[in-house]
PDB file of N, CA and C in Angstrom:
ATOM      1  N   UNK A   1       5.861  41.755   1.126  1.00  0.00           N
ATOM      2  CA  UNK A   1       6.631  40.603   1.533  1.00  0.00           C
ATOM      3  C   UNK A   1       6.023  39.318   0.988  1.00  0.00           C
ATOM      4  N   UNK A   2       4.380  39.726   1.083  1.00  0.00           N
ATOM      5  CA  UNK A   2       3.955  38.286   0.389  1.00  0.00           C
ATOM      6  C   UNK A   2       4.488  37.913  -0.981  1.00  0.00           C
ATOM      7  N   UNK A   3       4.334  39.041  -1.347  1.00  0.00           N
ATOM      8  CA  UNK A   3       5.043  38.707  -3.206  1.00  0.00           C
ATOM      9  C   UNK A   3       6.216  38.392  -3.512  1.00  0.00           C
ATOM     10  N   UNK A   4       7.421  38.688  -2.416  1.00  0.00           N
ATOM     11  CA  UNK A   4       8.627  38.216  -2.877  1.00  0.00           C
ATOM     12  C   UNK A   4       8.404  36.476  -2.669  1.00  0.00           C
ATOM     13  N   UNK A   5       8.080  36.079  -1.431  1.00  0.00           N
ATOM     14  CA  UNK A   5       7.606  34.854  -0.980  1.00  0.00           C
ATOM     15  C   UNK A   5       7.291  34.164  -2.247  1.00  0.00           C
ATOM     16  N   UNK A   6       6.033  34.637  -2.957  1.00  0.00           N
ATOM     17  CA  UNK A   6       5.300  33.844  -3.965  1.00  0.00           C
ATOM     18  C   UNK A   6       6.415  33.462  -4.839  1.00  0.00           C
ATOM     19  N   UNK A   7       7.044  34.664  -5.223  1.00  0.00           N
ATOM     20  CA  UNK A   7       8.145  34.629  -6.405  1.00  0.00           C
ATOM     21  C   UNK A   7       9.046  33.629  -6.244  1.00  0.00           C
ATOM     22  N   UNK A   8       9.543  33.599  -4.906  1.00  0.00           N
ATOM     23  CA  UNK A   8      10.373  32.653  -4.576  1.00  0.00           C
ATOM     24  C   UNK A   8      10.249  31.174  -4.549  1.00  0.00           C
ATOM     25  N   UNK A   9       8.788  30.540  -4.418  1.00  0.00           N
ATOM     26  CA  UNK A   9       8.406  29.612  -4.218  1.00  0.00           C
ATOM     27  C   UNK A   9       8.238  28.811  -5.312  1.00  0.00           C
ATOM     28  N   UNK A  10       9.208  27.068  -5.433  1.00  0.00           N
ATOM     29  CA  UNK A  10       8.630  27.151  -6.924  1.00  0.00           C
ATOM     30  C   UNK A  10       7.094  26.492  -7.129  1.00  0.00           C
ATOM     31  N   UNK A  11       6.731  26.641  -8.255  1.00  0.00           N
ATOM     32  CA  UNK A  11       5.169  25.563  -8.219  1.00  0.00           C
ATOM     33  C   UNK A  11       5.487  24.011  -7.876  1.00  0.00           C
ATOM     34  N   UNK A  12       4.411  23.554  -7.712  1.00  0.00           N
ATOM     35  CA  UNK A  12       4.572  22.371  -7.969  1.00  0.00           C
ATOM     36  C   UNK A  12       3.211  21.414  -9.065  1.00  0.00           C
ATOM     37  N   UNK A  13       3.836  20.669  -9.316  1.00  0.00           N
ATOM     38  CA  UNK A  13       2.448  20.441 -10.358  1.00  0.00           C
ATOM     39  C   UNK A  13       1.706  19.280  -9.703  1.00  0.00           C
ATOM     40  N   UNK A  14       0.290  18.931 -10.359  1.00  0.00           N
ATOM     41  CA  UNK A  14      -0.234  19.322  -9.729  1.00  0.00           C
ATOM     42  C   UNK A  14      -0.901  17.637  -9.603  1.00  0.00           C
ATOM     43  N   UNK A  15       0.286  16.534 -10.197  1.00  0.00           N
ATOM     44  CA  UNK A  15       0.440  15.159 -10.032  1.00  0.00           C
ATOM     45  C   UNK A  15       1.516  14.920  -9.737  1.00  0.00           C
ATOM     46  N   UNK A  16       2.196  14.300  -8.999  1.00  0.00           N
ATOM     47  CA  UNK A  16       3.169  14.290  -8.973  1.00  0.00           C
ATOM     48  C   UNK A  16       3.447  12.409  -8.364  1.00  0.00           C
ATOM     49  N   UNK A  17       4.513  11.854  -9.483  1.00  0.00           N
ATOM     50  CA  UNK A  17       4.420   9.992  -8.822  1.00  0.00           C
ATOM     51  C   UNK A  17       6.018  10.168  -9.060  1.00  0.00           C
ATOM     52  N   UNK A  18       6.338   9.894  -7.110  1.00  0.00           N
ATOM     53  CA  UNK A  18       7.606   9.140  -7.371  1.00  0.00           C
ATOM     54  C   UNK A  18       7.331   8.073  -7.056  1.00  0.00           C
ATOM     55  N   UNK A  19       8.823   7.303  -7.616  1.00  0.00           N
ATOM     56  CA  UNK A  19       9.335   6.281  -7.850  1.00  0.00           C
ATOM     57  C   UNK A  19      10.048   5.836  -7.094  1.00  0.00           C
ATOM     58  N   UNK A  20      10.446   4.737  -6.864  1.00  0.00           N
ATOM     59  CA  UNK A  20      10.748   3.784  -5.870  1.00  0.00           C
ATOM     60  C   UNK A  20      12.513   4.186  -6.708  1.00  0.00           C
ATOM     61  N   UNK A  21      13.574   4.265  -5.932  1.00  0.00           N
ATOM     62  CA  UNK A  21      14.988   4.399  -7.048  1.00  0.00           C
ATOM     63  C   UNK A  21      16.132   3.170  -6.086  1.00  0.00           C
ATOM     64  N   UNK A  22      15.596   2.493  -5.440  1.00  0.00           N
ATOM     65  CA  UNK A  22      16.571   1.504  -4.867  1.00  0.00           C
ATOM     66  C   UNK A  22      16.140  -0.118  -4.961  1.00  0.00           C
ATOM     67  N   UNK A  23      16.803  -0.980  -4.568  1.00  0.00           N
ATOM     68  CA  UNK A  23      16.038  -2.260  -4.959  1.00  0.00           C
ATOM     69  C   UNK A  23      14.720  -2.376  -3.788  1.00  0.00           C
ATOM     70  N   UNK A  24      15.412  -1.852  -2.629  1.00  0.00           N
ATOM     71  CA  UNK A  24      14.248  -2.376  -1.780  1.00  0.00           C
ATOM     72  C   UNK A  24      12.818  -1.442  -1.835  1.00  0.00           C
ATOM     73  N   UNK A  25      13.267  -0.019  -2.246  1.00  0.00           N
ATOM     74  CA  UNK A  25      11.829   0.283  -2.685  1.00  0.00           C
ATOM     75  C   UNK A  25      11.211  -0.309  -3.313  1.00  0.00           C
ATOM     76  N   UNK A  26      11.837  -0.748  -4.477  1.00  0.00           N
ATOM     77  CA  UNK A  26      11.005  -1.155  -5.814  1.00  0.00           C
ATOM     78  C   UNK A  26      10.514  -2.555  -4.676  1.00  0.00           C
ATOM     79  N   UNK A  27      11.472  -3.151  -4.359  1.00  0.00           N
ATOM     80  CA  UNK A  27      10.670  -4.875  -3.892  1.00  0.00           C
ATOM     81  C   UNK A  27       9.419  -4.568  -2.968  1.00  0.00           C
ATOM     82  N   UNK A  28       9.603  -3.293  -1.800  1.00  0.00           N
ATOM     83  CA  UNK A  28       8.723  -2.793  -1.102  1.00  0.00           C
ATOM     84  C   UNK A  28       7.247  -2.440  -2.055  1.00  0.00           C
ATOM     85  N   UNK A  29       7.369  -1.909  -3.280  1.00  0.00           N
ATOM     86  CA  UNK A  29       6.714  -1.209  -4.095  1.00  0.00           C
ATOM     87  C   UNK A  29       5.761  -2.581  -4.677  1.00  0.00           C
ATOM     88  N   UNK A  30       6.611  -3.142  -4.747  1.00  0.00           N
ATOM     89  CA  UNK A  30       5.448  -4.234  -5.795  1.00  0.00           C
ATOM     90  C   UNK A  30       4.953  -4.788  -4.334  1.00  0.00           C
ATOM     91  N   UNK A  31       5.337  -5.221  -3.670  1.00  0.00           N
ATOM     92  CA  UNK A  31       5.219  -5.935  -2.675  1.00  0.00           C
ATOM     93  C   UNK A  31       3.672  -5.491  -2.099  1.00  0.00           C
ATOM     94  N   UNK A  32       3.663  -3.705  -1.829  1.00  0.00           N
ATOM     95  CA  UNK A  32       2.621  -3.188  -1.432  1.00  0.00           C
ATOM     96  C   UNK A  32       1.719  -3.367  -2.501  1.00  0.00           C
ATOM     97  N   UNK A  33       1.677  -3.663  -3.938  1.00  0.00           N
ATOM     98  CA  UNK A  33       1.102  -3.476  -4.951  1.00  0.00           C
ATOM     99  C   UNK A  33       0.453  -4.558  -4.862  1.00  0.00           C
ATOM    100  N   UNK A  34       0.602  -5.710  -4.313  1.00  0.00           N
ATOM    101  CA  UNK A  34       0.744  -7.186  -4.650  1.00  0.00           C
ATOM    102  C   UNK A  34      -0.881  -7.314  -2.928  1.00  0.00           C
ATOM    103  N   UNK A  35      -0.191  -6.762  -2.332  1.00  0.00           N
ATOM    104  CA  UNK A  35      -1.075  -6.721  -0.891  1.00  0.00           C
ATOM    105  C   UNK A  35      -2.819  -5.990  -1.717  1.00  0.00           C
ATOM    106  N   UNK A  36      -1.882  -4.576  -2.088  1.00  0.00           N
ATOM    107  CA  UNK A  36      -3.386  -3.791  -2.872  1.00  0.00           C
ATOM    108  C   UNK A  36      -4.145  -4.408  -3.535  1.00  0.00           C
ATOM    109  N   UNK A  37      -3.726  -5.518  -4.629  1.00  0.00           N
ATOM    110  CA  UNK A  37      -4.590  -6.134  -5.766  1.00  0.00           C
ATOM    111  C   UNK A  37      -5.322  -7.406  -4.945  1.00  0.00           C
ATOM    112  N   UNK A  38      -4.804  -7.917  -3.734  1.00  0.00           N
ATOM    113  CA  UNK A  38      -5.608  -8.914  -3.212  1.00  0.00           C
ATOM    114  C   UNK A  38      -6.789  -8.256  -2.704  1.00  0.00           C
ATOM    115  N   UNK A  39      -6.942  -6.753  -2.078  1.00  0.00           N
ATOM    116  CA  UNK A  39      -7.765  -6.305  -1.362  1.00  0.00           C
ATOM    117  C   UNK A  39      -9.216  -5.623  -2.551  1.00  0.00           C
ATOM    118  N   UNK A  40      -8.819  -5.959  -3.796  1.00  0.00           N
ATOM    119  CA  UNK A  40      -9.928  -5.898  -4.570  1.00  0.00           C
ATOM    120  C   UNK A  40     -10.963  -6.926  -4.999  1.00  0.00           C
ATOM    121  N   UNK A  41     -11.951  -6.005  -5.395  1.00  0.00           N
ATOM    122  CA  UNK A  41     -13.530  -6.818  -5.928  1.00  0.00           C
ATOM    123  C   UNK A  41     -13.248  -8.086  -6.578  1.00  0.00           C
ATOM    124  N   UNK A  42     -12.369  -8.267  -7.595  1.00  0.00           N
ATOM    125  CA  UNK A  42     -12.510  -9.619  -8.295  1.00  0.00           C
ATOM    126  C   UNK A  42     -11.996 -10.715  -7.166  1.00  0.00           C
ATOM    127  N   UNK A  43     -10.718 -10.473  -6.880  1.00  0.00           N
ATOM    128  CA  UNK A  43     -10.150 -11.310  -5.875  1.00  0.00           C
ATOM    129  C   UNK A  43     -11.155 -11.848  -4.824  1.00  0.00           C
ATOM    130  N   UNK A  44     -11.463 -10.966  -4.039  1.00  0.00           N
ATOM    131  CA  UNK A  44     -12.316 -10.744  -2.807  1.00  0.00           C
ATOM    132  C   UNK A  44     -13.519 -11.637  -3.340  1.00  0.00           C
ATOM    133  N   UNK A  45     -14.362 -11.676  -4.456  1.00  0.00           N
ATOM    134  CA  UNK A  45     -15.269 -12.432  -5.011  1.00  0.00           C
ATOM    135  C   UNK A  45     -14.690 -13.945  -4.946  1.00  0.00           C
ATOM    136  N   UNK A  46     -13.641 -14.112  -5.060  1.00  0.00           N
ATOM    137  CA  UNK A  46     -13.226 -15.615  -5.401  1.00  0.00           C
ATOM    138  C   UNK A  46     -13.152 -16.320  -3.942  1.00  0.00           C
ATOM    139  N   UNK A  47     -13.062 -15.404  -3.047  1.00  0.00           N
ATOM    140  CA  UNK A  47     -12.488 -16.182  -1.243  1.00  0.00           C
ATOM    141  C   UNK A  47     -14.138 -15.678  -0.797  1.00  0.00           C
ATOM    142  N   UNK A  48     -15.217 -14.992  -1.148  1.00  0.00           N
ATOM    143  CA  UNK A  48     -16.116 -14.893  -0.590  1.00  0.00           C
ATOM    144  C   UNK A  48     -17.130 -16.082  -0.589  1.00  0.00           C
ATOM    145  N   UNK A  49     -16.945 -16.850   0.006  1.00  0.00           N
ATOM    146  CA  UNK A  49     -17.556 -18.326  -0.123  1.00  0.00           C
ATOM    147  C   UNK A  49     -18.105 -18.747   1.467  1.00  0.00           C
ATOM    148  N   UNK A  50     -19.292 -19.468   1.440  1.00  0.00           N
ATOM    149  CA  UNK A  50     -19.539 -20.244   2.719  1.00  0.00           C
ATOM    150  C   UNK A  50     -19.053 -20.753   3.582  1.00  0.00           C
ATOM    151  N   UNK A  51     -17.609 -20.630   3.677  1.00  0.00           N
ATOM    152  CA  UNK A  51     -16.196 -21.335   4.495  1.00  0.00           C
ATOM    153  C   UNK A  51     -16.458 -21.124   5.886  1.00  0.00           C
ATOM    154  N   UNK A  52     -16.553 -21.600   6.771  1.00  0.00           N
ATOM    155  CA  UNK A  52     -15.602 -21.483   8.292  1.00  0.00           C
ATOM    156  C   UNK A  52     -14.568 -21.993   8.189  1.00  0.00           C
ATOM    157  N   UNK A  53     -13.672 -20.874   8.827  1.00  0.00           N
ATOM    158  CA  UNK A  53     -12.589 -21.091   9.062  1.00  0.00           C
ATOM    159  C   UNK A  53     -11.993 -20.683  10.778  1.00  0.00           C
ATOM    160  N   UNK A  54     -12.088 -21.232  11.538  1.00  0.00           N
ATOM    161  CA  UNK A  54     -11.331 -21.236  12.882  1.00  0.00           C
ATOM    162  C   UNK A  54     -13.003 -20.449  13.580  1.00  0.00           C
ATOM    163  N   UNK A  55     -13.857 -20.792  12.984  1.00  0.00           N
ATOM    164  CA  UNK A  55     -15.353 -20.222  13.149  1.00  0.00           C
ATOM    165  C   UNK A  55     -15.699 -18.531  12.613  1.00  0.00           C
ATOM    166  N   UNK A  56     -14.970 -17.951  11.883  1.00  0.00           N
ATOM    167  CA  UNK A  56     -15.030 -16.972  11.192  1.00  0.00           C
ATOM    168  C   UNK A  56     -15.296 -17.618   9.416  1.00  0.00           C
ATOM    169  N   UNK A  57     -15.894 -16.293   9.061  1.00  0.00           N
ATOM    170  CA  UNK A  57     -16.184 -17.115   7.238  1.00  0.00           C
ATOM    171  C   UNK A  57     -14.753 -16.519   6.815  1.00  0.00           C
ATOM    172  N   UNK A  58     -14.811 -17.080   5.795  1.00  0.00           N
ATOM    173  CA  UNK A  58     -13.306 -17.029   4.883  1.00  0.00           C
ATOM    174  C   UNK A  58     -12.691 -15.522   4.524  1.00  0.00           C
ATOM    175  N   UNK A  59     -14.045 -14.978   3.978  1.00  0.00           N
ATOM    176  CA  UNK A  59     -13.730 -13.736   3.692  1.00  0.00           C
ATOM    177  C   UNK A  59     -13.146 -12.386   4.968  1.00  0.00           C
ATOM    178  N   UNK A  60     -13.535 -13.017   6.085  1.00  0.00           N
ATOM    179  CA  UNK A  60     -13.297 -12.334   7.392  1.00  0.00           C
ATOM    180  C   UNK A  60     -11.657 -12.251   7.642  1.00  0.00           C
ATOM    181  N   UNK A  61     -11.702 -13.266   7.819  1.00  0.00           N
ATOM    182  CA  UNK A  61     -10.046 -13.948   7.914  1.00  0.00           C
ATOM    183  C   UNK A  61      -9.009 -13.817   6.631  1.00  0.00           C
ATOM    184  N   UNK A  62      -9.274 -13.407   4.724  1.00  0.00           N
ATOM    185  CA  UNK A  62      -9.058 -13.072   4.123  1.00  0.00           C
ATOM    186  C   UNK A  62      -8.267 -11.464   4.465  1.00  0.00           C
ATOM    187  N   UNK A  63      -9.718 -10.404   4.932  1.00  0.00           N
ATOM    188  CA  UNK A  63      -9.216  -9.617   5.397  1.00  0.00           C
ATOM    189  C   UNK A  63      -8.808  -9.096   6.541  1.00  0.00           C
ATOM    190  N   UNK A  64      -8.657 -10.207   7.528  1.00  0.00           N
ATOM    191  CA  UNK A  64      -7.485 -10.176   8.497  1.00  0.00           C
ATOM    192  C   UNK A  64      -6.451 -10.074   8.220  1.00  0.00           C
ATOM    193  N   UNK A  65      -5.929 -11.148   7.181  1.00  0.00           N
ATOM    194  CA  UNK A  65      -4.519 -11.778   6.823  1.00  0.00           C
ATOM    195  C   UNK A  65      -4.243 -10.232   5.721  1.00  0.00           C
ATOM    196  N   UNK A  66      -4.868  -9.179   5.081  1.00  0.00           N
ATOM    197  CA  UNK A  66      -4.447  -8.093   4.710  1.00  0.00           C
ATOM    198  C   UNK A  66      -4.197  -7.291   4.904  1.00  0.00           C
ATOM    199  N   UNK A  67      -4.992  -6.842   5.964  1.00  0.00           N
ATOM    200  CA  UNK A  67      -4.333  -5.987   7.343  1.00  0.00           C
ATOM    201  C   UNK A  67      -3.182  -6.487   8.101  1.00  0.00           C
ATOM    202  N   UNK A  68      -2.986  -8.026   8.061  1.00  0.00           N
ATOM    203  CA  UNK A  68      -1.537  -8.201   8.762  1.00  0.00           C
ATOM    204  C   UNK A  68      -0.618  -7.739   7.645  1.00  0.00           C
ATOM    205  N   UNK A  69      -0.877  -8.061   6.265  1.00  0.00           N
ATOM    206  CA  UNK A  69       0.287  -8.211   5.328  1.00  0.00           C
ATOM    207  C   UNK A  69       0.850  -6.925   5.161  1.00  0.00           C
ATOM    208  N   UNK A  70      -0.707  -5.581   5.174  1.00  0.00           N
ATOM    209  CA  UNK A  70      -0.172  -4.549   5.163  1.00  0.00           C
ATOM    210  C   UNK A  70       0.851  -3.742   6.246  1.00  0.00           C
ATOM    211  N   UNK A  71       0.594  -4.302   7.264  1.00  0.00           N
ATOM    212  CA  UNK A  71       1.522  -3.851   8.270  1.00  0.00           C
ATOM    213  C   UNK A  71       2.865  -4.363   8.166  1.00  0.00           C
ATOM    214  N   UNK A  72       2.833  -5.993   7.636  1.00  0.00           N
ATOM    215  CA  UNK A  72       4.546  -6.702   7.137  1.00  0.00           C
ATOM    216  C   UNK A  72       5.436  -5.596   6.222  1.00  0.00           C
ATOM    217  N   UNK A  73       4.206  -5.316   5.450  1.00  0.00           N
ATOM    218  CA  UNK A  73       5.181  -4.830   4.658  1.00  0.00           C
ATOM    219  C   UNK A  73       6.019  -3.201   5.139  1.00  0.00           C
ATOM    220  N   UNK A  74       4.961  -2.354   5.380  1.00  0.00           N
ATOM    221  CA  UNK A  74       5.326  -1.075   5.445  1.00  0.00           C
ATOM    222  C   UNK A  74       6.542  -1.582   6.966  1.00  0.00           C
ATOM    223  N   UNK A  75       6.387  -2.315   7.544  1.00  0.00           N
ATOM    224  CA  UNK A  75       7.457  -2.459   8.863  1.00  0.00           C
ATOM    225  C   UNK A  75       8.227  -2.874   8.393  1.00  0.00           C
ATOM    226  N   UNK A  76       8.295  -3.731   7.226  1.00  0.00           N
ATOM    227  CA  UNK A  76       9.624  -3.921   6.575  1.00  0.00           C
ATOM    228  C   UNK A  76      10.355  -2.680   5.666  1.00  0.00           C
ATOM    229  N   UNK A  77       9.155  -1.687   5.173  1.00  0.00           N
ATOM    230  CA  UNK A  77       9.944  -0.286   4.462  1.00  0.00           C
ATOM    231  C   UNK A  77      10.494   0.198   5.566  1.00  0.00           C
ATOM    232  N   UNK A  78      10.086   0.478   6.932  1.00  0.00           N
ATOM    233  CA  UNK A  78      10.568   0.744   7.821  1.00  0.00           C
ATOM    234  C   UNK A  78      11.864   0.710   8.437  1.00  0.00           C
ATOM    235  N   UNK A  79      12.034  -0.686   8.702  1.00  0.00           N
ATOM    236  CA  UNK A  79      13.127  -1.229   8.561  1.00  0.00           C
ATOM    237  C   UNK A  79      14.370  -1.354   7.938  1.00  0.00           C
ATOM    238  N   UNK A  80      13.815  -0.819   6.705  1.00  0.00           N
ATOM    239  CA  UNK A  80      15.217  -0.982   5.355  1.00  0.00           C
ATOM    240  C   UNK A  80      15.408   0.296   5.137  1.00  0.00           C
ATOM    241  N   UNK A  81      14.549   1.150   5.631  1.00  0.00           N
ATOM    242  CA  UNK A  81      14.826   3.021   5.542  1.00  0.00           C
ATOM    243  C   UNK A  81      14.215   3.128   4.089  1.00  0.00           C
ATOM    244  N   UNK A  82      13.275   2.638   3.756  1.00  0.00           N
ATOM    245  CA  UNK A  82      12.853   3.017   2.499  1.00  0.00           C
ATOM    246  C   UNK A  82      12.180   4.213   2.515  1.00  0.00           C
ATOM    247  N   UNK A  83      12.721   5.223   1.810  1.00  0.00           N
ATOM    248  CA  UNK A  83      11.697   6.287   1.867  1.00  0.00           C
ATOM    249  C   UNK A  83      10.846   7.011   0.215  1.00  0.00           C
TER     250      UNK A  83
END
């Protein structure tokens, strides 16, 4: 029985990238893309500075405001049924 199973099953390989195929994915898509590239090393170097801000340093509150953005967004895929 296992072998008919196997037979039946198709592969799948072994990368696989979908694609966003509506507008609001795609806007969702960059959108999340746009959140991702702030949460990197170069960026993150440029706001890592001596700042207080509301008595937190800059960079704290940097990645506050990315953790909010990330949640804007995916509640907005949410919202629009992006899947």
């Amino acid at each position: 029985m296992s072998e008919e199973r196997k037979q039946k099953e198709p592969q799948l390989k072994p990368f696989v990238f979908v694609h966003p195929t509506t507008p609001k994915g795609k806007v969702c898509a960059v959108l999340f893309l746009i959140v991702i590239l702030c949460s990197i090393v170069p960026i993150i170097s440029l706001v890592n500075k001596p700042v207080l801000v509301l008595g937190m340093p800059l960079v704290m509150l940097w990645s506050i405001g990315i953790v909010l953005a990330v949640v804007i967004v995916l509640r907005l895929a949410l919202h629009w049924g992006v899947k």
